[in-house]
Protein backbone atom coordinates (compact mmCIF):
# COMPACT_ATOMS: atom_id res chain seq x y z
CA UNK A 1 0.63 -0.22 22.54
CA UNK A 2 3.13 -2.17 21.57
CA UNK A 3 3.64 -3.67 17.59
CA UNK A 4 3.24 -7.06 17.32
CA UNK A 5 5.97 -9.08 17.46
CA UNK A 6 8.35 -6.52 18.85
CA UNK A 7 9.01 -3.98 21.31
CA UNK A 8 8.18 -0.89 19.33
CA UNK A 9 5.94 1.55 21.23
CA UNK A 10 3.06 3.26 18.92
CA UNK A 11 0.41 5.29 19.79
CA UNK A 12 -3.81 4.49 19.39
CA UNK A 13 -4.20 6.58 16.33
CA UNK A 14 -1.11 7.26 13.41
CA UNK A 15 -0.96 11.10 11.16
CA UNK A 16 -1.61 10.32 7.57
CA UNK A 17 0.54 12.78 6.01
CA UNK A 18 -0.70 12.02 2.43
CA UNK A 19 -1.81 15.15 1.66
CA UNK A 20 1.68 17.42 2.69
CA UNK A 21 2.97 19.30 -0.65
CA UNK A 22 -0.72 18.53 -2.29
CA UNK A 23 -3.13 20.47 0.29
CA UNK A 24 -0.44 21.76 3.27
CA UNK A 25 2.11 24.01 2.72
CA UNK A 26 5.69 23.03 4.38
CA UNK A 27 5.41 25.08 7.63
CA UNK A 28 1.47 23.80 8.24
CA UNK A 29 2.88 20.11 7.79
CA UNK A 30 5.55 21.35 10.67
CA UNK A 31 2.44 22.31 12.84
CA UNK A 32 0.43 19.23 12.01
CA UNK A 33 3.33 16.84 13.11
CA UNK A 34 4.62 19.46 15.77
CA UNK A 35 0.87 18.88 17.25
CA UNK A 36 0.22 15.18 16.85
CA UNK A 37 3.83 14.44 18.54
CA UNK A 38 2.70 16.84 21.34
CA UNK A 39 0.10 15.10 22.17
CA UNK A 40 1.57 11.56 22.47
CA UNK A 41 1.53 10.67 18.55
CA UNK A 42 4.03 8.98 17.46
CA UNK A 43 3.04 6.97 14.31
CA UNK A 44 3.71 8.59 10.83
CA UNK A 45 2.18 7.44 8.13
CA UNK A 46 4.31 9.03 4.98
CA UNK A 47 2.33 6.60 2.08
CA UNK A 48 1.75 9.23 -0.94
CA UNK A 49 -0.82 7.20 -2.59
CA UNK A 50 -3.95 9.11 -1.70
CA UNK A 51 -5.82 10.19 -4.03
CA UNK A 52 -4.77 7.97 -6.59
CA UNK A 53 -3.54 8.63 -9.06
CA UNK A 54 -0.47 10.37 -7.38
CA UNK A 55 0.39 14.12 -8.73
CA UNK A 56 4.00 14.23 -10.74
CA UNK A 57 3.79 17.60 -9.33
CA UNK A 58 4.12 17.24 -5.52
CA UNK A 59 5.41 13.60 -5.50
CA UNK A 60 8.15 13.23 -2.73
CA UNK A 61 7.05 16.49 -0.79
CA UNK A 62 5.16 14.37 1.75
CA UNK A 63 9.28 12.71 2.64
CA UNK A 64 11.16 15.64 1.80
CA UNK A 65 8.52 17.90 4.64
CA UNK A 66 8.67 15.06 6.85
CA UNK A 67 13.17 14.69 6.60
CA UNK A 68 13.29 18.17 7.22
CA UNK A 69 10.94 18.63 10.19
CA UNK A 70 13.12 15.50 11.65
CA UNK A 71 16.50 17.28 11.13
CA UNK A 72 15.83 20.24 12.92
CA UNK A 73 15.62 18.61 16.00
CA UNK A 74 16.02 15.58 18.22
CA UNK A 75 12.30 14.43 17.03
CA UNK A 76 13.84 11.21 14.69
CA UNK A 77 13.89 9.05 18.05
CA UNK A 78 10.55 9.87 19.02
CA UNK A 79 8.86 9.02 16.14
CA UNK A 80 7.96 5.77 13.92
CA UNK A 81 7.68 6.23 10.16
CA UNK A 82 5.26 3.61 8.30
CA UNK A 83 4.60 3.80 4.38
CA UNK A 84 2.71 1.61 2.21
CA UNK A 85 4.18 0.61 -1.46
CA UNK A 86 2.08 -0.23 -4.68
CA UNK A 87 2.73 -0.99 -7.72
């Protein structure tokens, strides 16, 4: 599937990764991505907003799990990251 009004390829279904630093330790959120990309995957959804309000305590761990899965490995061009912003 294509997103609209481009050429960007993105799978069916996306990962929520909300939860990574909150509920998932570092090297489960490596599995969880490790399988979704696997099996043909390729939409990341990094938005920490979930539940609200966010936890002081494990903000950022969703993007700093996520950077360092990426830079262990030639994974960065396989993947497209989406987030959501609120204010």
């Amino acid at each position: 599937h294509n997103l609209p009004h481009s050429s960007l390829e993105i799978s069916k279904i996306a990962l929520g990764t909300m939860t990574f630093g909150e509920q998932n330790t570092k090297q489960e959120a490596f599995s969880q991505l490790d399988f979704a990309l696997e099996r043909g995957v390729n939409l990341i959804d990094t938005a920490e907003m979930y539940p609200v309000p966010p936890s002081a305590k494990t903000q950022g761990k969703t993007e700093q799990y996520i950077g360092d899965w990426l830079s262990h490995s030639d994974k960065r061009q396989k993947v497209v990251l989406a987030t959501k912003v609120a204010g």
